[in-house]
Protein backbone atom coordinates (compact mmCIF):
# COMPACT_ATOMS: atom_id res chain seq x y z
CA UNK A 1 -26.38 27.42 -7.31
CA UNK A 2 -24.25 28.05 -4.50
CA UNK A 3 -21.60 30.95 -4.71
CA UNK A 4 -18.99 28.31 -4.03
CA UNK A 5 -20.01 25.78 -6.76
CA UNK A 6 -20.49 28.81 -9.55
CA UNK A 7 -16.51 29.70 -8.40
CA UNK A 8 -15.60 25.75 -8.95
CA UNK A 9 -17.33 25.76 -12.37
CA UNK A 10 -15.67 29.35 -13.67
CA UNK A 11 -12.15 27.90 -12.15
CA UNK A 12 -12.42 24.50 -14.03
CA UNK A 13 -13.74 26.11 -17.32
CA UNK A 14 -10.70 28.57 -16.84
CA UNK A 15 -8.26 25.92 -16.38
CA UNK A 16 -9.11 24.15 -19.42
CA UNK A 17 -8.71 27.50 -21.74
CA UNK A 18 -5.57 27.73 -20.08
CA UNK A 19 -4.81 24.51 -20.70
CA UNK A 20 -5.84 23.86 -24.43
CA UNK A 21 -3.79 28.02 -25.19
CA UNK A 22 -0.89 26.09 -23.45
CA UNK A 23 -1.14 23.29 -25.65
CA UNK A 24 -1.46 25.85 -28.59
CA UNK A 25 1.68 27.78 -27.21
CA UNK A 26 3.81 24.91 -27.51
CA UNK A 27 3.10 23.92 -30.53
CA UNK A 28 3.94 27.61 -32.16
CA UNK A 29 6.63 28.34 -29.64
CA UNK A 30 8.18 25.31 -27.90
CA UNK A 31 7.30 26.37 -24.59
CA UNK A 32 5.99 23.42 -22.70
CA UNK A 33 2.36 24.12 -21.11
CA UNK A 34 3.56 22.60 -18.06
CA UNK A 35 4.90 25.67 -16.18
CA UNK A 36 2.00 27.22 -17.11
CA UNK A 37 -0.49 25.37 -15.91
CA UNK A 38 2.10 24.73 -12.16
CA UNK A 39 2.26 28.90 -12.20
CA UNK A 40 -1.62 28.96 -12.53
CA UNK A 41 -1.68 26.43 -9.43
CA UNK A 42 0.11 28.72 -7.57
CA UNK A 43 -1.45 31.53 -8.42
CA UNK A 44 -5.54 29.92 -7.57
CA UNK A 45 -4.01 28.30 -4.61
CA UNK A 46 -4.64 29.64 -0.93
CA UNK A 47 -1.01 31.49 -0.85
CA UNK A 48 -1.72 33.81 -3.25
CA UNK A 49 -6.20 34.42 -4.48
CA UNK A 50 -7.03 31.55 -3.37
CA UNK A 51 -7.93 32.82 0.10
CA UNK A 52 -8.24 36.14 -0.93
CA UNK A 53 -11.10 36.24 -3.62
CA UNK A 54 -12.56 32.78 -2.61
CA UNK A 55 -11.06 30.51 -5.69
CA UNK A 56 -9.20 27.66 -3.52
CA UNK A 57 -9.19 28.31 -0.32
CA UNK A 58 -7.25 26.39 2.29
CA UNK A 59 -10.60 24.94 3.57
CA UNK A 60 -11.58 23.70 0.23
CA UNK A 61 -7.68 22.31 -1.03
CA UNK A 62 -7.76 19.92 2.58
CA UNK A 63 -11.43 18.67 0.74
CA UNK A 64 -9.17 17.92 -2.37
CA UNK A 65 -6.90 16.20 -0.49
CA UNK A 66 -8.66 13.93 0.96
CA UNK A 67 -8.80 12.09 -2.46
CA UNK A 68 -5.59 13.17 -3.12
CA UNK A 69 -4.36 9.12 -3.45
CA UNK A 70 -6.83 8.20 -5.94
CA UNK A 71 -6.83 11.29 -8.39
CA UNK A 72 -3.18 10.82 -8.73
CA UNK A 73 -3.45 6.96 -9.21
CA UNK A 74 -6.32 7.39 -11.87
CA UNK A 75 -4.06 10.33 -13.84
CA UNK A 76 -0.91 7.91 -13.62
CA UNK A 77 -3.27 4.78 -15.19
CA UNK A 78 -4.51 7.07 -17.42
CA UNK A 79 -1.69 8.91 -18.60
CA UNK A 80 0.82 5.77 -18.56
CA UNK A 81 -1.66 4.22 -20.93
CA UNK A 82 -1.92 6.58 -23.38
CA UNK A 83 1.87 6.15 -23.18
CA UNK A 84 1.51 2.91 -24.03
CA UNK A 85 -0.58 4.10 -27.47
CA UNK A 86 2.10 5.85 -28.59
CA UNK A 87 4.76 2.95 -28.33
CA UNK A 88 5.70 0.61 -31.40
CA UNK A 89 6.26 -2.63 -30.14
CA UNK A 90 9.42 -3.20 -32.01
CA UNK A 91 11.16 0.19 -30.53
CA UNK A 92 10.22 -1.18 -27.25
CA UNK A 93 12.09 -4.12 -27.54
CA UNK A 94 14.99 -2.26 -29.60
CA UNK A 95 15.55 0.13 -27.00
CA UNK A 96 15.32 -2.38 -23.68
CA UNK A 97 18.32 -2.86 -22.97
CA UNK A 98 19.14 1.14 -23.14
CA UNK A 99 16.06 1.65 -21.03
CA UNK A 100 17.06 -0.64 -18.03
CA UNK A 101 20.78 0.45 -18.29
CA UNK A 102 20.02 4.23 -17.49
CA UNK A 103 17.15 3.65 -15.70
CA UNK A 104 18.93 1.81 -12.79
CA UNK A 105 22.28 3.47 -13.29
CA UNK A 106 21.08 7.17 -13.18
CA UNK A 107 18.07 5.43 -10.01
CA UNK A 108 20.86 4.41 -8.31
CA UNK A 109 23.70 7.38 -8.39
CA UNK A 110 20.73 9.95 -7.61
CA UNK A 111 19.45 7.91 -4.26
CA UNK A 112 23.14 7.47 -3.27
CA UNK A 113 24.03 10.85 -4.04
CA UNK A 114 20.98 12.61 -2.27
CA UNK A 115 20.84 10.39 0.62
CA UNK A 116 24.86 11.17 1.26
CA UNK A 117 24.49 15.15 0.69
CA UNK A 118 21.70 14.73 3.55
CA UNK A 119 23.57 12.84 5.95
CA UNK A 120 26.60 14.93 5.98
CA UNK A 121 24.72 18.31 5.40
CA UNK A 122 22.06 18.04 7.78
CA UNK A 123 23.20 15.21 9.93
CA UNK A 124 20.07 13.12 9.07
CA UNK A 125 20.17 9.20 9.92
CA UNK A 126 21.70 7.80 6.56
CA UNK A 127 18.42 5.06 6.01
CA UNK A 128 15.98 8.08 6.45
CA UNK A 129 17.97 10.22 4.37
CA UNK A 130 18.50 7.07 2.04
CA UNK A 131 14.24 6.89 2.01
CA UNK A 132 13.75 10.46 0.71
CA UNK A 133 16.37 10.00 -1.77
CA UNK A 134 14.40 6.88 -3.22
CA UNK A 135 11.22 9.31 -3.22
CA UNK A 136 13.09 11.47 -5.08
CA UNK A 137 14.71 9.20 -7.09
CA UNK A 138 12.75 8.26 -10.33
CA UNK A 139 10.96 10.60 -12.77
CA UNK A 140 7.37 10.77 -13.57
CA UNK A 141 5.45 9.27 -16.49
CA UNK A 142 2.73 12.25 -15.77
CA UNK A 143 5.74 14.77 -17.08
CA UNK A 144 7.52 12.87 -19.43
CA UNK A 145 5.04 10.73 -21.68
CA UNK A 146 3.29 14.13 -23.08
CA UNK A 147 6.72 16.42 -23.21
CA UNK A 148 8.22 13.56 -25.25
CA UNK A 149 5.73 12.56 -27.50
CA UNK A 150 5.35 16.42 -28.50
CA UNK A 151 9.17 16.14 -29.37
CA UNK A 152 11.46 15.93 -32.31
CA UNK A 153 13.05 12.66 -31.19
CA UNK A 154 14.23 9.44 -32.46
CA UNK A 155 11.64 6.74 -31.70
CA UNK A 156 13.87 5.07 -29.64
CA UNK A 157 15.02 7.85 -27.39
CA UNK A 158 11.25 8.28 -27.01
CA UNK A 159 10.84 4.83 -26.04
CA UNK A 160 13.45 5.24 -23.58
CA UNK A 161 12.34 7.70 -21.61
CA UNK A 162 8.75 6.40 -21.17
CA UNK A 163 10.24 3.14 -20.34
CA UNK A 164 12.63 4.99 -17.48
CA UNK A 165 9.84 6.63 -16.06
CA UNK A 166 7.64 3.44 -15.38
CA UNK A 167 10.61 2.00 -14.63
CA UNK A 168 11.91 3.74 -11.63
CA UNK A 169 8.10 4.46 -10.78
CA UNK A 170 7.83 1.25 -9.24
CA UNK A 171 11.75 1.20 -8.48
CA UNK A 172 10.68 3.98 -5.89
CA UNK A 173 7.17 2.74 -4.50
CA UNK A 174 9.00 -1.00 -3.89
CA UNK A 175 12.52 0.55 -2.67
CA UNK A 176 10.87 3.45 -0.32
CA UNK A 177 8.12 0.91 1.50
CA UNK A 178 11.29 -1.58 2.21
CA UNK A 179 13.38 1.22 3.40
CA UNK A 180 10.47 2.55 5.69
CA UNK A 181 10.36 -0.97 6.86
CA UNK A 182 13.94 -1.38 7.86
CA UNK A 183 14.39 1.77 9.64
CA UNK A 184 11.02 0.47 11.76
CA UNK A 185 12.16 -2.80 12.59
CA UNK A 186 16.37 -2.82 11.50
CA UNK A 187 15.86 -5.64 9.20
CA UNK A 188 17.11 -5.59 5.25
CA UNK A 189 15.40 -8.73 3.12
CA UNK A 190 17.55 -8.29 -0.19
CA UNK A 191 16.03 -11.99 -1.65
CA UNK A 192 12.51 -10.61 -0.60
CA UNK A 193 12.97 -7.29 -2.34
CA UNK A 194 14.06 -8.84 -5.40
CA UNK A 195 10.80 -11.39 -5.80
CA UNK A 196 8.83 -8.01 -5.21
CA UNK A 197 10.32 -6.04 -7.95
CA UNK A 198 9.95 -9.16 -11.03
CA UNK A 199 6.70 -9.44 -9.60
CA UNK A 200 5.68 -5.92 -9.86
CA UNK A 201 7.50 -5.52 -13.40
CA UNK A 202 7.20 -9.19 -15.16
CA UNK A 203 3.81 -10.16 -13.86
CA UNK A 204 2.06 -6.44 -14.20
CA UNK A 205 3.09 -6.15 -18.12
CA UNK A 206 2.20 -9.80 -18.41
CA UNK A 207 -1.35 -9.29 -16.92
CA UNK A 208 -1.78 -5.70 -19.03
CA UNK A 209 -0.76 -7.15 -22.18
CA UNK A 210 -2.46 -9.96 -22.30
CA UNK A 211 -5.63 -8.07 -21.03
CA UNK A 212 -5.01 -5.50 -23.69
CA UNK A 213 -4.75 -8.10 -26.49
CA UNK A 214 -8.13 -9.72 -24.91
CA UNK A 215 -9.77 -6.13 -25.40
CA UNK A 216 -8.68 -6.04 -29.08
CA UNK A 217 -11.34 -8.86 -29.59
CA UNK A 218 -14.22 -7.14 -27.48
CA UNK A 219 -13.07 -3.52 -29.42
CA UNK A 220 -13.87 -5.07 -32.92
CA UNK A 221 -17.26 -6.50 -31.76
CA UNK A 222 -18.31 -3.23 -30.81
CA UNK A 223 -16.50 0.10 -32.82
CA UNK A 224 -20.04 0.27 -34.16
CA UNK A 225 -21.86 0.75 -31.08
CA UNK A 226 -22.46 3.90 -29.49
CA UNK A 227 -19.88 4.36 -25.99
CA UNK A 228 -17.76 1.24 -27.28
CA UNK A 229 -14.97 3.50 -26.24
CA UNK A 230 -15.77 4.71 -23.32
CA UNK A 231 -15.96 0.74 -21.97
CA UNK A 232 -12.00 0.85 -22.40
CA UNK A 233 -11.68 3.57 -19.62
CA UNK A 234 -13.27 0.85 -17.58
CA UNK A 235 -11.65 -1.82 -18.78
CA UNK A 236 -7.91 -0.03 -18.03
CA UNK A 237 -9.65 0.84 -14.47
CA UNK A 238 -10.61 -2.91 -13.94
CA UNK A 239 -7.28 -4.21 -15.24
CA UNK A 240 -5.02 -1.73 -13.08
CA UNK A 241 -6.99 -2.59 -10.08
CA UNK A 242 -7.29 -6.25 -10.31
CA UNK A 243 -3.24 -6.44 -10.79
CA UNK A 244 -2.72 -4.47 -7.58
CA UNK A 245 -5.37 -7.06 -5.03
CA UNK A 246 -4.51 -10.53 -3.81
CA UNK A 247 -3.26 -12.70 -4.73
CA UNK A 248 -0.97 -11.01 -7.94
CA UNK A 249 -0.34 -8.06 -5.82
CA UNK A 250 1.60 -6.52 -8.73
CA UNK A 251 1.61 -2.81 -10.65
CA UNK A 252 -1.05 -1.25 -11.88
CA UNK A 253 1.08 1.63 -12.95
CA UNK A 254 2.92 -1.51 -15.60
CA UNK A 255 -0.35 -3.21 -16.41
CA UNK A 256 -1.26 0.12 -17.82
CA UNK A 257 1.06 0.46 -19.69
CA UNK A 258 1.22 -2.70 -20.70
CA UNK A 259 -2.75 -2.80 -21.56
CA UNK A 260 -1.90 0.36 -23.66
CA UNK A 261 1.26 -0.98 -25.61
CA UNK A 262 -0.79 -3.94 -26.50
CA UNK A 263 -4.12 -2.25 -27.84
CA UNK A 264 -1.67 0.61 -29.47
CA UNK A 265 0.75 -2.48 -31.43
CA UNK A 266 -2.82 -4.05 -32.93
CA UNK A 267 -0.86 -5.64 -35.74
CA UNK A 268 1.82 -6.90 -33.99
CA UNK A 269 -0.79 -8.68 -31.82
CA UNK A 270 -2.43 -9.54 -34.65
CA UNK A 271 0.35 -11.30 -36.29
CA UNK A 272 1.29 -13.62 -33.34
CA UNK A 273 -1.89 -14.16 -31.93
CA UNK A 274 -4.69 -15.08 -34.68
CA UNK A 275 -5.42 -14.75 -38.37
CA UNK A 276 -8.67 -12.68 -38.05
CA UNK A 277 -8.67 -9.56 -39.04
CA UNK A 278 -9.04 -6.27 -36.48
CA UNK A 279 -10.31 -3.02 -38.20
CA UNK A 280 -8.07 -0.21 -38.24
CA UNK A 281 -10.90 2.04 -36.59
CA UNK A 282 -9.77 0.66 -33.01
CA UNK A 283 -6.66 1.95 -33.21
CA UNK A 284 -7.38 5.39 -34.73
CA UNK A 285 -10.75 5.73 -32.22
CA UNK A 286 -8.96 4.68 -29.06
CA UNK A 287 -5.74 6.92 -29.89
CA UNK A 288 -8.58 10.56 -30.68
CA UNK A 289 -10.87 9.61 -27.43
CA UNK A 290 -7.66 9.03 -25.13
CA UNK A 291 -5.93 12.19 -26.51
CA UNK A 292 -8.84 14.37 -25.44
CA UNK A 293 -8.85 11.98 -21.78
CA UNK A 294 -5.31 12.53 -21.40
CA UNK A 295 -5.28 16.41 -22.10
CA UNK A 296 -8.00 16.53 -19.53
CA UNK A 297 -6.32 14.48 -16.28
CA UNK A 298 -3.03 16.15 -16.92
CA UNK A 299 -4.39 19.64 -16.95
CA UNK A 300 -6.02 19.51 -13.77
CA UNK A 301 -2.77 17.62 -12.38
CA UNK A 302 -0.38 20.12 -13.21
CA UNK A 303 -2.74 22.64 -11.56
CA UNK A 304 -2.87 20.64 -8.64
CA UNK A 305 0.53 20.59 -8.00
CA UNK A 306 0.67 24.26 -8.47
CA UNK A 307 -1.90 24.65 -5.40
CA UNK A 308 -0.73 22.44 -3.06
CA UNK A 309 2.54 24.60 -3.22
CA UNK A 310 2.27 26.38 0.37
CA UNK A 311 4.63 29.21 0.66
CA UNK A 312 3.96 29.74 4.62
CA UNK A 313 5.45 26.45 5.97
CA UNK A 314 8.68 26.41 3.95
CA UNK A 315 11.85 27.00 5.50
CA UNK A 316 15.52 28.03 4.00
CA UNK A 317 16.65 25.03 5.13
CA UNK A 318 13.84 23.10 3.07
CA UNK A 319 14.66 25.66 -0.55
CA UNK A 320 18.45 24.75 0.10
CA UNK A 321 17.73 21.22 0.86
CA UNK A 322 15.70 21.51 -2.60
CA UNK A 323 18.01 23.09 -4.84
CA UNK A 324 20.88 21.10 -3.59
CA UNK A 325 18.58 17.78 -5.09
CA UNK A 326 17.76 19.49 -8.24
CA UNK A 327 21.47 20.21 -8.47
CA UNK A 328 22.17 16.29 -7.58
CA UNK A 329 19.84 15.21 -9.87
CA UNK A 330 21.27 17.87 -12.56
CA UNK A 331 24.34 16.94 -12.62
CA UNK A 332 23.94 12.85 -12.40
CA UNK A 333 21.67 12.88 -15.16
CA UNK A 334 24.66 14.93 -17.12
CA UNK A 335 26.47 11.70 -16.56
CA UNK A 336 24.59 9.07 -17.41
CA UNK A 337 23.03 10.94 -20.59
CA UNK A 338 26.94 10.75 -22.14
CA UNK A 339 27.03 7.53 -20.77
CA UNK A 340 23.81 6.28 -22.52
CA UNK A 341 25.32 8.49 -25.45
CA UNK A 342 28.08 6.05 -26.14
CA UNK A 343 26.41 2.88 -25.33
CA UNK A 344 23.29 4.13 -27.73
CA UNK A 345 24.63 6.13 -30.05
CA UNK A 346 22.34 8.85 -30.01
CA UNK A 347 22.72 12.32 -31.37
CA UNK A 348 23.47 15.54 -29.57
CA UNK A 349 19.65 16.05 -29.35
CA UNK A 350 18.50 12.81 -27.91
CA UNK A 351 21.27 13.07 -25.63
CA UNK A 352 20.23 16.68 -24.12
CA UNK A 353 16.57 15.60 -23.79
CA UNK A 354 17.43 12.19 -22.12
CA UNK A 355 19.75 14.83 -19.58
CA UNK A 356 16.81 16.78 -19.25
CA UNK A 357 14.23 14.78 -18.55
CA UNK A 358 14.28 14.45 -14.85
CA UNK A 359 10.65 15.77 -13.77
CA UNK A 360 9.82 14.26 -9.97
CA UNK A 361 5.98 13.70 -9.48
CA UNK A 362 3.29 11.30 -8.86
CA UNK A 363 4.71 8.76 -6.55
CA UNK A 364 6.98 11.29 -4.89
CA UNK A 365 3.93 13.74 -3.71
CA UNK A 366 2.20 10.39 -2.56
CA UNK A 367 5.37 8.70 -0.46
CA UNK A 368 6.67 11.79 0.49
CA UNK A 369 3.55 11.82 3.79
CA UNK A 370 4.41 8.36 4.38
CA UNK A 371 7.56 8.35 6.82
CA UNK A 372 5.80 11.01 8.84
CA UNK A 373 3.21 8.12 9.82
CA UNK A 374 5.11 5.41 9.98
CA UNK A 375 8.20 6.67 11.40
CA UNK A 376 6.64 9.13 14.43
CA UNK A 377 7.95 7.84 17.88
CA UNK A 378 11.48 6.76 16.56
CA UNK A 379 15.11 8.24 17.89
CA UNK A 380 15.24 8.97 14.39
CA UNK A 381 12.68 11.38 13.46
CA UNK A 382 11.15 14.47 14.50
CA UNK A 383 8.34 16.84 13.13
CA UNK A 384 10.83 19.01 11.62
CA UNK A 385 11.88 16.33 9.65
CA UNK A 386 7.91 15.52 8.50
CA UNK A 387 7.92 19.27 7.24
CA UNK A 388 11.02 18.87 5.58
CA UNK A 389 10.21 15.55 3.86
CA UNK A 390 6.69 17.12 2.34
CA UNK A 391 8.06 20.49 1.63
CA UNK A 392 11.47 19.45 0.10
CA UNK A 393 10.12 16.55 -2.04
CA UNK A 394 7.53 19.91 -3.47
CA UNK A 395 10.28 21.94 -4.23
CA UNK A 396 12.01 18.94 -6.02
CA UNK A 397 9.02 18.18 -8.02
CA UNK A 398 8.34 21.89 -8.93
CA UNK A 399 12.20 22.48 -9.69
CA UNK A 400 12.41 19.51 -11.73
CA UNK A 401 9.57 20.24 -13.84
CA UNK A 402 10.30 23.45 -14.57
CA UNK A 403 14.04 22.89 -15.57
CA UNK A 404 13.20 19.97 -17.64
CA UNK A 405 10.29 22.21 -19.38
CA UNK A 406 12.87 24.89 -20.26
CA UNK A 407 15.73 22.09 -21.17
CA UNK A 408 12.84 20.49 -23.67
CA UNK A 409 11.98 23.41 -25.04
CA UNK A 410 15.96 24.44 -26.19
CA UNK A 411 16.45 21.26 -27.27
CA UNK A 412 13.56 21.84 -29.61
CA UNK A 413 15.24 24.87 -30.31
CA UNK A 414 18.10 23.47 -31.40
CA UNK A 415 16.71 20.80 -33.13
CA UNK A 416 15.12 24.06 -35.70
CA UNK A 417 18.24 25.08 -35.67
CA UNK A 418 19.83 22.21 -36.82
CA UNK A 419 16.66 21.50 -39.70
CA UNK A 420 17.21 25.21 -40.69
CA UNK A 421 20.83 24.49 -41.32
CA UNK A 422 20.90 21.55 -43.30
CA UNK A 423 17.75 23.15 -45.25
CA UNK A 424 20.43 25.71 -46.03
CA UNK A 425 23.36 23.19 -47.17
CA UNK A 426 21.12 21.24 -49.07
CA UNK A 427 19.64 24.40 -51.33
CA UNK A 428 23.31 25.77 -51.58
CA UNK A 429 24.26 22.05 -52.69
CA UNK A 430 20.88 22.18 -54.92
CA UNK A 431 22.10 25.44 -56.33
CA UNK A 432 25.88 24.33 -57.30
């Protein structure tokens, strides 16, 4: 073998030791992996060894990147499915109307809110500065679907948050491609925009669900046969591509979840859709072999975003610019979690982790190069601004992360503290 492939093969056996010990460390201590595995990133990336002792080397992270776009749309599918798993049908619907109110209401006070603290601050035009607050806007499936399902949380809160994340996943891919269109050409289509966003929402989870219910069928033909299970992978692949061509031109990020939520609910499909019966072995099979898939992509994502962290090219305009977000986005998720508090009635717990959960990610590292293209030549941009796009958006996703890893992880905290005290009342109560 070459020197350079017996590196890749030590570094991606490393990463997944790191990565399963991370997995272990949270479940003894509470400490999400993710930080760890971002910190690792850093550390293999071309800043730091990378260059140095030949591990990633900036020659070798520009090869990644060239597939950049379709390893982070193949760990979204993947990962939003497995979201879908975990969901009970009946939560989902319970907790809807919770979902879309502080999805939209915390979407829209964070875009506002950046997009003004960038106009006045650094005198940006208010639609660009309006475009990187809609990257920046939403949170991230990849972050949130395997913090919360590790979490002592109501079912609904759960819900919830998975929910918010695909959500305002496609809130920001639709939103940001309009507002790159109407700084180009000055135009604003509000009907247009609208048709786009039921069609990318209503006709994705109708397309996934119904696919997912189809696969039920094909599933109980073939548990017994040897890779029956490894078809699905292909099957979510096929389904998540198909909704995204012509002529449905929808999400493949909501079919998957969708395809998920429906294979995951097997008895609620059961009930409305046939009297035959579907073994229990699909559900338990597909739940293992998509755990282990899952564990895998997100690993090697969180690393990822570790590496393409590039300490030379950031500014203290661009860390400012950063904190200043995660402050933003801080403080308006503060709001809306009391908010959603009192319209949900949740307890002090669920109410701490909705505030917490704000990770930045997936569609944010993959819109954040976009204005750079499509903007170049305008009055209103410059390649300053390019830098600061790419390297303030990283910052924001790396802040974000982290704080909502360390907010998770005292919320756990509490939530032992809380067990251990009503442990206590209950013995003394036991012992009166």
């Amino acid at each position: 073998m070459e020197p350079e492939t017996i590196t890749a093969l030590i570094a991606m056996g490393s990463i997944i030791f790191v990565g399963f010990f991370g997995n272990l460390i949270f479940n003894r201590f509470r400490v999400p992996d993710v930080v760890l595995l971002i910190f690792l990133g850093m550390a293999i990336g071309p800043d730091i060894l990378g260059d140095r002792f030949g591990l990633v080397t900036t020659a070798a992270l520009a090869d990644i990147d060239q597939f950049k776009d379709l390893f982070l749309s193949a760990a979204l599918i993947i990962i939003l499915f497995d979201g879908g798993l975990s969901l009970d049908m009946r939560v989902v619907f319970d907790s809807m109307r919770l979902s879309l109110f502080h999805s939209v209401i915390t979407f829209i006070m964070e875009i506002v809110a950046i997009a003004t603290a960038l106009y006045f601050v650094l005198d940006m035009d208010f639609f660009v500065a309006l475009t990187l607050g809609t990257i920046l806007g939403g949170t991230t499936g990849a972050v949130v679907i395997p913090v919360v399902n590790k979490m002592r949380l109501k079912a609904k809160t759960k819900s919830m948050l998975i929910m918010e994340s695909v959500i305002t996943d496609v809130l920001v891919i639709v939103l940001a491609l309009a507002l790159i269109s109407v700084v180009k050409i000055g135009e604003f289509d509000l009907p247009a925009l609208a048709t786009e966003l039921v069609i990318k929402f209503a006709v994705g989870a109708a397309v996934g669900f119904v696919a997912g219910a189809a696969w039920l069928f094909v599933l109980d033909r073939l548990h017994k046969q040897p890779l029956s299970y490894m078809i699905t992978v292909a099957a979510l692949f096929l389904v998540a591509g198909i909704v995204e061509m012509d002529p449905i031109n929808s999400s493949g990020a909501v079919a998957a979840l969708a395809f998920g939520l429906s294979i995951g609910n097997r008895q609620f499909v059961k009930k409305r859709l046939t009297t035959l019966a579907l073994t229990t072995l699909t559900e338990e099979h597909i739940h293992h072999f998509h755990t282990e898939i899952t564990f895998f992509v997100r690993t090697f994502f969180f690393v990822y975003l570790g590496m393409a962290f590039r300490f030379d090219s950031f500014t203290w305009v661009h860390l400012m610019a950063g904190i200043l977000i995660i402050w933003i986005t801080l403080t308006a998720r503060y709001i809306t979690s009391h908010m959603s508090k009192s319209v949900g009635e949740m307890q002090d717990s669920d109410r701490r982790a909705v505030f917490g959960m704000m990770p930045k990610g997936l569609s944010a590292a993959v819109l954040a190069t976009l204005p750079a293209a499509e903007f170049a030549g305008l009055s209103v941009w410059n390649s300053e601004l390019a830098d600061l796009f790419l390297n303030v958006t990283l910052i924001v996703i790396l802040g974000t992360t982290i704080v909502a890893s360390i907010l998770s992880s005292l919320t756990e905290r509490d939530i032992d503290k809380t067990e251990r005290m009503r442990l206590r009342e209950r013995l003394s109560m036991d012992r009166q």
